[in-house]
C-alpha atoms as a PDB file:
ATOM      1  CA  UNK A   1     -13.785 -11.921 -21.461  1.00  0.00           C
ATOM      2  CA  UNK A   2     -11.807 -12.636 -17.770  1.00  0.00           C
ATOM      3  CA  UNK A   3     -13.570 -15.766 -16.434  1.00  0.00           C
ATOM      4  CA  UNK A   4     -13.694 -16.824 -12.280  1.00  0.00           C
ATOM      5  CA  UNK A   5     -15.020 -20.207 -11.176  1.00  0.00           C
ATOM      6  CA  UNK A   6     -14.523 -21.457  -8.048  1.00  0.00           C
ATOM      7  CA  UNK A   7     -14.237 -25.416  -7.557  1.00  0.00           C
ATOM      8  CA  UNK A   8     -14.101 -28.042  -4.699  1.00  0.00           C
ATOM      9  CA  UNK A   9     -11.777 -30.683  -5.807  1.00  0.00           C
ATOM     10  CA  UNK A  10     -11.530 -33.942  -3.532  1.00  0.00           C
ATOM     11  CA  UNK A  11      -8.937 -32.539  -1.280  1.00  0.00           C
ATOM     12  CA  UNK A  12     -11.569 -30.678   0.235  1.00  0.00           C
ATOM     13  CA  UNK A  13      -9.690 -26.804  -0.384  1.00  0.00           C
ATOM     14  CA  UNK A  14     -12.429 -24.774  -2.343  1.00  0.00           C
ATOM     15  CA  UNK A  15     -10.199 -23.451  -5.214  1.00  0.00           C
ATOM     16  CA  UNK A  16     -10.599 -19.999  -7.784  1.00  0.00           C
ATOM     17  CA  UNK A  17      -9.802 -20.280 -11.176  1.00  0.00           C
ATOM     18  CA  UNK A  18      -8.998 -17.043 -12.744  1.00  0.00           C
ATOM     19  CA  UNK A  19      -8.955 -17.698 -16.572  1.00  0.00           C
ATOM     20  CA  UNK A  20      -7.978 -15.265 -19.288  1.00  0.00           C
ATOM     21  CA  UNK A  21      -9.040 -15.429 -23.046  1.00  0.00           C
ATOM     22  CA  UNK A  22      -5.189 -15.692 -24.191  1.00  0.00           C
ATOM     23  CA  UNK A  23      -5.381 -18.880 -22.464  1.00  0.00           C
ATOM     24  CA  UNK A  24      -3.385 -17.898 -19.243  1.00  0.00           C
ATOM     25  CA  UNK A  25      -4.468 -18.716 -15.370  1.00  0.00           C
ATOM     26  CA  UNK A  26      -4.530 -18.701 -12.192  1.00  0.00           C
ATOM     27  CA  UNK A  27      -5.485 -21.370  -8.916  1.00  0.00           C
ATOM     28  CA  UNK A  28      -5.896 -19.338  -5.884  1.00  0.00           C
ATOM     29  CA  UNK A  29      -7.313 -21.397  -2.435  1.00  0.00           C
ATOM     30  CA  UNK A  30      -9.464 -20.039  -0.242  1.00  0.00           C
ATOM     31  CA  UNK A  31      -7.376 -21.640   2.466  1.00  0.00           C
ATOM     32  CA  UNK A  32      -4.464 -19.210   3.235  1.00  0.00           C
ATOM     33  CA  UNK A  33      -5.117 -17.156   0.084  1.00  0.00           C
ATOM     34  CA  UNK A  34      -2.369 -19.000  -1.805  1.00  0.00           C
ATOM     35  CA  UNK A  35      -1.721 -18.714  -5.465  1.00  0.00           C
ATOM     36  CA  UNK A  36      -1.679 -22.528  -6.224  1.00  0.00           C
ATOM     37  CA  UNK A  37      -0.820 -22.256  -9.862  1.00  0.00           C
ATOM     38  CA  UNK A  38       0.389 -20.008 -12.364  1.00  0.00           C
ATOM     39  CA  UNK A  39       0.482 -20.688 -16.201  1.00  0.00           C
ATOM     40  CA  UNK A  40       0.853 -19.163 -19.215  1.00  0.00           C
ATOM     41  CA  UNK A  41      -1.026 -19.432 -22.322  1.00  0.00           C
ATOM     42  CA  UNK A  42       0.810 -22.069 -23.295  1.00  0.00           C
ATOM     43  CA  UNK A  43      -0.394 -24.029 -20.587  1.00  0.00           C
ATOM     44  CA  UNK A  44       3.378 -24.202 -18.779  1.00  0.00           C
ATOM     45  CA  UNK A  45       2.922 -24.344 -15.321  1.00  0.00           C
ATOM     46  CA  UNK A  46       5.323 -21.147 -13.834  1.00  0.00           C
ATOM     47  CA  UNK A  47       4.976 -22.095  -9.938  1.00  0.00           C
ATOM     48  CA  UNK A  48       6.931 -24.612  -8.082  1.00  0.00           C
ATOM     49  CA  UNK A  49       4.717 -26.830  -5.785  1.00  0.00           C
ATOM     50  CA  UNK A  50       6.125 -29.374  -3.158  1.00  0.00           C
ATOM     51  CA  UNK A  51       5.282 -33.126  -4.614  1.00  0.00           C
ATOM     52  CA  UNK A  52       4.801 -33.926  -0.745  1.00  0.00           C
ATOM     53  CA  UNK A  53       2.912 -30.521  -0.174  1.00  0.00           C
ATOM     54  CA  UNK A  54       0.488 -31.472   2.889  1.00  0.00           C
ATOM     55  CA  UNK A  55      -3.129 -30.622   1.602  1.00  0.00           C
ATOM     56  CA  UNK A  56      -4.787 -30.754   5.397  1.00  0.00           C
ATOM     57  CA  UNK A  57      -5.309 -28.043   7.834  1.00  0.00           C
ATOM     58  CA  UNK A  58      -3.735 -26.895   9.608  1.00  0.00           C
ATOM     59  CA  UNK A  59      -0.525 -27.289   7.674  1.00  0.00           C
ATOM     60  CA  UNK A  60       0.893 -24.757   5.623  1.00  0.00           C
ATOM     61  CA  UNK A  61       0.832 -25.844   2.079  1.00  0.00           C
ATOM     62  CA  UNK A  62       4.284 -25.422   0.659  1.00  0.00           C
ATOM     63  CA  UNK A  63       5.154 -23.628  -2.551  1.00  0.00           C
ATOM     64  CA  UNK A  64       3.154 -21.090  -4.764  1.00  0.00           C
ATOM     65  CA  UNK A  65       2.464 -18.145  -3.555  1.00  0.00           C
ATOM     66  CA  UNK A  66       2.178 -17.744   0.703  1.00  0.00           C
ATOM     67  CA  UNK A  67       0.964 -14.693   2.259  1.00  0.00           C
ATOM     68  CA  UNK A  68       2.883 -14.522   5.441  1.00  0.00           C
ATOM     69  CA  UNK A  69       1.238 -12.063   7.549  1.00  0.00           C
ATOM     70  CA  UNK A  70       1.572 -10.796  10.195  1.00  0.00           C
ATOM     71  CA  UNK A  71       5.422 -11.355  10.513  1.00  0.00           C
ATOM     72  CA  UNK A  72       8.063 -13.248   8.332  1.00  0.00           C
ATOM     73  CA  UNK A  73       9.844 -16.290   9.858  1.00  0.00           C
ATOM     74  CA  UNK A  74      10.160 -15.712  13.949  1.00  0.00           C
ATOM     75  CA  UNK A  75      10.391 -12.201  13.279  1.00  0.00           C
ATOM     76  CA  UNK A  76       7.756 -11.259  15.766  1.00  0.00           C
ATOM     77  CA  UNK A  77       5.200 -12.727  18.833  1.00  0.00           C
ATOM     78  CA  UNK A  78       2.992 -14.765  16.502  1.00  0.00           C
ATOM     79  CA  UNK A  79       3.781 -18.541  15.468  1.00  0.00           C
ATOM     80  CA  UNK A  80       6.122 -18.560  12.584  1.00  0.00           C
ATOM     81  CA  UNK A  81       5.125 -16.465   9.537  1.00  0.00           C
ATOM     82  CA  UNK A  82       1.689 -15.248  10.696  1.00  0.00           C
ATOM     83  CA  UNK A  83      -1.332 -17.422  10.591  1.00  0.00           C
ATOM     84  CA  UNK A  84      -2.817 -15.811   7.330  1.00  0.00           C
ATOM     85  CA  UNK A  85      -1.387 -19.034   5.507  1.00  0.00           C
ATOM     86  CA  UNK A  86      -3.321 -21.606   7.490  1.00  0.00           C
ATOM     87  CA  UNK A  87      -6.364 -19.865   7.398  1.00  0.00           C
ATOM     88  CA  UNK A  88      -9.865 -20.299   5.353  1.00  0.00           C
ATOM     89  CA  UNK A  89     -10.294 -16.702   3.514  1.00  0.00           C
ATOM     90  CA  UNK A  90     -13.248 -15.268   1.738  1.00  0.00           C
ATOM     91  CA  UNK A  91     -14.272 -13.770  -1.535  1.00  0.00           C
ATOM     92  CA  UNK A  92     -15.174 -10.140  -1.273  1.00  0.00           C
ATOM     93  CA  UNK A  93     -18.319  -9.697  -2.403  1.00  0.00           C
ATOM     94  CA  UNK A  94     -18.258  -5.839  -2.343  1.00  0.00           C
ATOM     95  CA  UNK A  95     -14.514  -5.486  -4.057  1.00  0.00           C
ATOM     96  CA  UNK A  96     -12.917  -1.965  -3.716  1.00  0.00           C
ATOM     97  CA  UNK A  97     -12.987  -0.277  -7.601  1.00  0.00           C
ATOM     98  CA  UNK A  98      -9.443  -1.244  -9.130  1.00  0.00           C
ATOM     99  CA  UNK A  99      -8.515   0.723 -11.911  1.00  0.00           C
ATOM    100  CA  UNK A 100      -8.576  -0.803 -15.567  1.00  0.00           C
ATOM    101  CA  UNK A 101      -6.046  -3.961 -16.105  1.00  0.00           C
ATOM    102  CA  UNK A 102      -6.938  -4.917 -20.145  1.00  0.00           C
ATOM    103  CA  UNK A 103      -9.738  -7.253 -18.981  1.00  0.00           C
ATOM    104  CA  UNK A 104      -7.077  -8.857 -16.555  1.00  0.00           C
ATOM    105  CA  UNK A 105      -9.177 -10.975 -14.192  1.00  0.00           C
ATOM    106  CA  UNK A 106      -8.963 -10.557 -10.744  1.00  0.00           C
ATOM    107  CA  UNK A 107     -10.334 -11.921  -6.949  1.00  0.00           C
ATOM    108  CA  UNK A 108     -10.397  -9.581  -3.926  1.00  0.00           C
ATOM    109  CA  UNK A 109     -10.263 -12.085  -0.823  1.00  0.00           C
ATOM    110  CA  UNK A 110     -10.911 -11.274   3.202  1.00  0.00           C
ATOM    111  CA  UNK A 111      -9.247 -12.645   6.146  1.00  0.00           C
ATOM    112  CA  UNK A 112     -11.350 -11.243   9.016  1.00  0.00           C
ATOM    113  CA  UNK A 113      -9.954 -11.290  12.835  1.00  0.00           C
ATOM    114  CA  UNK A 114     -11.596 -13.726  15.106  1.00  0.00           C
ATOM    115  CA  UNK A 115     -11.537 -12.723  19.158  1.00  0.00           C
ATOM    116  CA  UNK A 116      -8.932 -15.151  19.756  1.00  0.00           C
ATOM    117  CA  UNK A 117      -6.656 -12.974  17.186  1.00  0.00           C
ATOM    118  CA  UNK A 118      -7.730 -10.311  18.723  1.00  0.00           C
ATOM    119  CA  UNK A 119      -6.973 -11.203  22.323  1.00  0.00           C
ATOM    120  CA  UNK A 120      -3.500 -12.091  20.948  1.00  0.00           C
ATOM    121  CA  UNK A 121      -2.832  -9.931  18.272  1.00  0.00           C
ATOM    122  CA  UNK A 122      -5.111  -6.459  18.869  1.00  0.00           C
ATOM    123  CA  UNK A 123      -3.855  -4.319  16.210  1.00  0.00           C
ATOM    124  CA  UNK A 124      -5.241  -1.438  14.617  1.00  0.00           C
ATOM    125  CA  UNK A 125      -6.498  -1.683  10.932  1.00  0.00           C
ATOM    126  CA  UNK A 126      -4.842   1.320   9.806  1.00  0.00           C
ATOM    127  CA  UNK A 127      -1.949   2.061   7.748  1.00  0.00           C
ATOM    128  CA  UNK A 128      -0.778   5.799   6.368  1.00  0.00           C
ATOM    129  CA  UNK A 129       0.517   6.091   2.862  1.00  0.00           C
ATOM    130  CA  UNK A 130       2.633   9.523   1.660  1.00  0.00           C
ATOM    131  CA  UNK A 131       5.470   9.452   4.276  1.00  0.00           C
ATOM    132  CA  UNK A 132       7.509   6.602   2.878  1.00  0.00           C
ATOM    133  CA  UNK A 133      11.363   7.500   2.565  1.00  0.00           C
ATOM    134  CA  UNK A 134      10.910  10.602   4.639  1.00  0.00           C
ATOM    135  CA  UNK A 135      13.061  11.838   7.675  1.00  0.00           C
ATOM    136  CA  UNK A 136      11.213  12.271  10.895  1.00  0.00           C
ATOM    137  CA  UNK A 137      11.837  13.353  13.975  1.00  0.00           C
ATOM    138  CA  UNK A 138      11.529  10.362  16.804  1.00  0.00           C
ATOM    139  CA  UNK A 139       9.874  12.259  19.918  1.00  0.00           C
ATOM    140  CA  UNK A 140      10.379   8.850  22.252  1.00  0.00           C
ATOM    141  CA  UNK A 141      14.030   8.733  21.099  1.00  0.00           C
ATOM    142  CA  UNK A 142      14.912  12.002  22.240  1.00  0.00           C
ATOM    143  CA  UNK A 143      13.865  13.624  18.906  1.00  0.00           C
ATOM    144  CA  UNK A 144      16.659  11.973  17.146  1.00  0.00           C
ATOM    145  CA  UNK A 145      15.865  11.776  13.143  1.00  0.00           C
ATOM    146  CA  UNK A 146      15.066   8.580  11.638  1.00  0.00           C
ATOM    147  CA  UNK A 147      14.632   7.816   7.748  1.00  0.00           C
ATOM    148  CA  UNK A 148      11.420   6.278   7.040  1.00  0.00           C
ATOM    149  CA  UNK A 149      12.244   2.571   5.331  1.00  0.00           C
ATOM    150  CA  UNK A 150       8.168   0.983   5.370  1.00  0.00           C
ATOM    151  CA  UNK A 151       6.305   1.407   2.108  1.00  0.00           C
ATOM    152  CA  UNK A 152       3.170   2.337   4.159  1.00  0.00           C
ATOM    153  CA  UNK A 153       3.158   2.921   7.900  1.00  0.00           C
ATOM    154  CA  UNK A 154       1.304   0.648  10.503  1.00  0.00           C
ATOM    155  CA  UNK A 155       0.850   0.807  13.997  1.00  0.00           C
ATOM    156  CA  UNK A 156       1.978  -2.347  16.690  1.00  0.00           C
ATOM    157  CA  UNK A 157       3.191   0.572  19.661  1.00  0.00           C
ATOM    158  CA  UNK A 158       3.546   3.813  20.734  1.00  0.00           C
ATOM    159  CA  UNK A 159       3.954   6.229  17.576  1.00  0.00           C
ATOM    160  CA  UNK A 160       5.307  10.182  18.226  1.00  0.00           C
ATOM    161  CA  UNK A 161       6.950  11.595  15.669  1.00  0.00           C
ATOM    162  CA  UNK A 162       7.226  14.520  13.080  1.00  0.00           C
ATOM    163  CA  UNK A 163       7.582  13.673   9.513  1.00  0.00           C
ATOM    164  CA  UNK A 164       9.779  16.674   7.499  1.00  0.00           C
ATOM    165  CA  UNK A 165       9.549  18.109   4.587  1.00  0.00           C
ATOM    166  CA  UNK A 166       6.132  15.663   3.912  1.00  0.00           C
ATOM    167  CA  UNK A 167       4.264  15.589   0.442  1.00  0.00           C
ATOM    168  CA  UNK A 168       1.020  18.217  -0.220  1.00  0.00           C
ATOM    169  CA  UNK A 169      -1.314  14.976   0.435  1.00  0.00           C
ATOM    170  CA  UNK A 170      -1.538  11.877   3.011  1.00  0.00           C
ATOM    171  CA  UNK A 171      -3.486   9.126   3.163  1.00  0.00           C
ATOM    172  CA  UNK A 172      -5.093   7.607   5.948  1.00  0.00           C
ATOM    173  CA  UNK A 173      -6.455   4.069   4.893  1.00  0.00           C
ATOM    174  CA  UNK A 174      -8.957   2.292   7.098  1.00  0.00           C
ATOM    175  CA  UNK A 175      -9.077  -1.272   6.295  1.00  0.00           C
ATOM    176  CA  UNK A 176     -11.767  -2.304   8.321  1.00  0.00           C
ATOM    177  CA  UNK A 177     -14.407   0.464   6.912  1.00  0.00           C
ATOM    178  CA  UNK A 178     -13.137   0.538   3.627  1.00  0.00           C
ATOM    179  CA  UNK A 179     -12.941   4.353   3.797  1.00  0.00           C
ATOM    180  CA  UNK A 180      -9.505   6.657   3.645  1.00  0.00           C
ATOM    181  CA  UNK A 181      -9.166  10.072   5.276  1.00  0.00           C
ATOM    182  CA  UNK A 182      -7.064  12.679   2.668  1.00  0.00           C
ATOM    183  CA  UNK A 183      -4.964  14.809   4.045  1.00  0.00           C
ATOM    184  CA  UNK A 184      -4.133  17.900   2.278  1.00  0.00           C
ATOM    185  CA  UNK A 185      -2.150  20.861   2.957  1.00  0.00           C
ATOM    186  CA  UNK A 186      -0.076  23.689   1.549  1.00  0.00           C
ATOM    187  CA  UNK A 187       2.202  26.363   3.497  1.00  0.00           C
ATOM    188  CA  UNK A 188       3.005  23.606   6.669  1.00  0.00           C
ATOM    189  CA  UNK A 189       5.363  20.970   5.403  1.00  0.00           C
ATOM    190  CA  UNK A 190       5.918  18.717   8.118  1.00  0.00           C
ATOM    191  CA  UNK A 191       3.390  16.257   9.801  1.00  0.00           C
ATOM    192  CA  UNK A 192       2.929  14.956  12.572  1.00  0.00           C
ATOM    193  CA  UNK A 193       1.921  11.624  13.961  1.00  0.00           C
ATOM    194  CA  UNK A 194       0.702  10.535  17.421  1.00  0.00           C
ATOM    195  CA  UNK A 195      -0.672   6.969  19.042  1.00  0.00           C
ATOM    196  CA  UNK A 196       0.272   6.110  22.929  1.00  0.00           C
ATOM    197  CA  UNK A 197      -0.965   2.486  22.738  1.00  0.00           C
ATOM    198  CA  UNK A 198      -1.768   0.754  25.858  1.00  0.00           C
ATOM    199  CA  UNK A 199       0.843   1.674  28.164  1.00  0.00           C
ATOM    200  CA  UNK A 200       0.531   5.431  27.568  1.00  0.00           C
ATOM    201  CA  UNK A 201      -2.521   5.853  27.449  1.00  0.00           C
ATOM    202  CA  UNK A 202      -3.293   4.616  30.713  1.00  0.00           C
ATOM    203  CA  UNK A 203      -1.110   7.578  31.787  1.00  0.00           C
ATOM    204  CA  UNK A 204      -3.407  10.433  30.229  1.00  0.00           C
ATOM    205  CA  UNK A 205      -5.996  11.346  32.410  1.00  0.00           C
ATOM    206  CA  UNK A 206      -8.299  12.419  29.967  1.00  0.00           C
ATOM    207  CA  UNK A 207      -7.677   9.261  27.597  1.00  0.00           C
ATOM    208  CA  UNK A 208      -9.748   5.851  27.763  1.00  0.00           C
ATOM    209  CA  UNK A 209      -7.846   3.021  28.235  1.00  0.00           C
ATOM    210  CA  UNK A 210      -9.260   1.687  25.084  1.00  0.00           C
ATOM    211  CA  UNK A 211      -9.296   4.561  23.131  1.00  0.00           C
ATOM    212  CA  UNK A 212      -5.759   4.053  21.552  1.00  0.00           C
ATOM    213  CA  UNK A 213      -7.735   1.223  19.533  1.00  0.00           C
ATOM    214  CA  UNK A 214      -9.807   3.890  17.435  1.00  0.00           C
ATOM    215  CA  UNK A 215      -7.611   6.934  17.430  1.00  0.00           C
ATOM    216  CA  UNK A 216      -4.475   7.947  15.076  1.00  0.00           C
ATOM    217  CA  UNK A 217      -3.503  11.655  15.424  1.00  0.00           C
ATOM    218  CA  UNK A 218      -1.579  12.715  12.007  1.00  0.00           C
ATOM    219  CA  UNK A 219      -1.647  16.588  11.833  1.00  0.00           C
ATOM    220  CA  UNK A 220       0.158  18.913   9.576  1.00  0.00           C
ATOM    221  CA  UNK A 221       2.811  20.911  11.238  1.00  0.00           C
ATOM    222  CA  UNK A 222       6.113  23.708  10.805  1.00  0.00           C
ATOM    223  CA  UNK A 223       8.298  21.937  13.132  1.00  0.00           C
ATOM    224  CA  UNK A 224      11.966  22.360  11.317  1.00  0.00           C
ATOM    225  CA  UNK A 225      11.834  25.376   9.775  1.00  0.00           C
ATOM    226  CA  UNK A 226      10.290  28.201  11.716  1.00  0.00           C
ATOM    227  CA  UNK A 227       7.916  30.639   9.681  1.00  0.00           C
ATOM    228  CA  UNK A 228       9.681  34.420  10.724  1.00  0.00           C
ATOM    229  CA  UNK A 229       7.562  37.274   9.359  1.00  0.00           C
ATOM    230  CA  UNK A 230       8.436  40.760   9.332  1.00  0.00           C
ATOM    231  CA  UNK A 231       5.919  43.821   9.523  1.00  0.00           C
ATOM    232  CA  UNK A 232       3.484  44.486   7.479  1.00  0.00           C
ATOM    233  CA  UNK A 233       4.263  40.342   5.912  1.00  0.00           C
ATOM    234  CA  UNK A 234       1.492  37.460   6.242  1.00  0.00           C
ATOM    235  CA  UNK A 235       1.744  33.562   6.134  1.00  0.00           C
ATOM    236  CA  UNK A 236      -1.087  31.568   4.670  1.00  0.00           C
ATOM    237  CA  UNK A 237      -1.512  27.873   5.396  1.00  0.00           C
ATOM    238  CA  UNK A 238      -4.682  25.592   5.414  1.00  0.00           C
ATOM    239  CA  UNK A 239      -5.152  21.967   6.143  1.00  0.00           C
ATOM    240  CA  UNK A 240      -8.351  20.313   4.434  1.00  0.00           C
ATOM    241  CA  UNK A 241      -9.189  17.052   5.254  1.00  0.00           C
ATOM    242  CA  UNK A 242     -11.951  14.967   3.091  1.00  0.00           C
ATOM    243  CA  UNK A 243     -13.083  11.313   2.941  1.00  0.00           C
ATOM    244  CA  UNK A 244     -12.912   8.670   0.122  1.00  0.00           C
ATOM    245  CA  UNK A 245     -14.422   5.277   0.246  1.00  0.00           C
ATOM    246  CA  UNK A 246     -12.395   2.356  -0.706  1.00  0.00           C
ATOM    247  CA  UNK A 247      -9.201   1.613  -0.570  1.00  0.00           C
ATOM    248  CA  UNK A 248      -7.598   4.788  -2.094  1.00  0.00           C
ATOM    249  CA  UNK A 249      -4.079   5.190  -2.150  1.00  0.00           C
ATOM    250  CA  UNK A 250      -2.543   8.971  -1.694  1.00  0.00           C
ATOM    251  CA  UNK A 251      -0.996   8.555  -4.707  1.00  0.00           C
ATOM    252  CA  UNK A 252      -3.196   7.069  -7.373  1.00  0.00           C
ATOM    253  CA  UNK A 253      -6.237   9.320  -6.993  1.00  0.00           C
ATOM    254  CA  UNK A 254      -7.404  12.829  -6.560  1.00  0.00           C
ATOM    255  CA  UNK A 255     -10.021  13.216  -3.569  1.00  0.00           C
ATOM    256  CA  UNK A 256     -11.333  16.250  -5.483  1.00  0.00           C
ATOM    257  CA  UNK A 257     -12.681  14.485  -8.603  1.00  0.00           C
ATOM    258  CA  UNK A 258     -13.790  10.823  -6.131  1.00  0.00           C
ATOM    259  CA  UNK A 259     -15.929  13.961  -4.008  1.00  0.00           C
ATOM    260  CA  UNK A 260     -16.680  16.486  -6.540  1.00  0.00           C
ATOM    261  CA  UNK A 261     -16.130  14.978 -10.167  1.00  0.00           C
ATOM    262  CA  UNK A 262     -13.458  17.135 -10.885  1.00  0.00           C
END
């Protein structure tokens, strides 16, 4: 059976030990959330780590695995790659369901915001999953089409755009409640999505200046195609929209057996 221990070894850096019965493990630290070690079940260690790695906040501790979040290198307004690395994490102790691994072991760890992140950094905890690779339509560009190129979308500005030809099902995954909105649809096969951020929405008189923090719009739409019917001809189209707690990813599970058990 998987095995997890945590220790606190003289450096002070509280440390989980993910053991596996074919001898295989893991070291992940608290502090950054850094996979410290990596070996195999012959006890060869598979990660390189720096023989003058500095083990003191609030260095980064160099080699292993890093989680660089929320930007890589300078790319963006926080100090250089993110502060997740430098940063004391915690063990989840109400893990979202994973699905079976073969009695792989496994840690779910938390980095929560503090109010000086957020005075610096207020981003919204929401990403959308389904609308990867897709063209869209850009609505602050003029309308001029775009191709999709993040994995899962997330929000640091303004957002207005129509997604074509999008999938039967979206996913809208809030982090901080652990729940996820589903999205389905059928006869409408574009989608649209809509934030104004700060800026804009200080322009919409019936908008709260705040209220950009705990709104995303994402709506299904025929935007490329119009529908043309003739006499006597009907169009059918339906949007349903359900709830799923967790982390559920639009394309791993079906909201109809999570609600219904079907």
């Amino acid at each position: 059976m998987p095995l997890m221990n945590v220790f606190h070894d003289g450096d002070g850096f509280p440390r989980i030990v993910l053991a596996d019965p074919s001898g295989s493990s893991a070291e992940v630290l608290l502090y950054g959330g850094q996979v410290v070690s990596w070996k195999n079940e012959r006890r060869e260690e598979l990660l390189f780590m720096s023989s003058k790695a500095i083990w003191k906040p609030p260095k980064a501790i160099r080699g292993g695995l890093p989680v660089f979040f929320p930007q890589f290198g300078n790319l963006g307004t926080s100090e250089r790659n993110g502060f997740a690395r430098n940063r004391f994490w915690t063990i989840d102790s109400d893990p979202s369901p994973l699905p079976p691994s073969n009695n792989h072991s496994s840690v779910d760890l938390l980095l929560k915001s503090t109010d000086e992140d957020l005075k610096i950094w207020p981003r919204s905890e929401v990403r959308v999953e389904g609308l990867e690779t897709l063209d869209y339509l850009d609505n602050l560009m003029r309308r001029e089409r775009f191709t999709e190129q993040a994995d899962a979308i997330t929000f640091d500005g303004e957002v207005d755009r129509i997604y074509l030809s999008s999938p039967p099902k979206i996913a809208i995954i809030d982090h901080e409640k652990k729940r996820t909105f589903v999205l389905r649809k059928d006869g409408m096969p574009d989608a649209g999505m809509w934030n104004p951020w700060d800026k804009r929405a200080k322009t919409v008189p019936d908008l709260g200046y705040e209220d950009y923090k705990t709104m995303l719009c994402v709506d299904s739409a025929v935007t490329e195609t119009p529908i043309v019917l003739k006499p006597l001809e009907e169009w059918k189209g339906y949007q349903e929209l359900s709830t799923v707690s967790s982390s559920y990813c639009s394309g791993q599970l079906d909201p109809r057996k999570v609600l219904y058990g079907f």
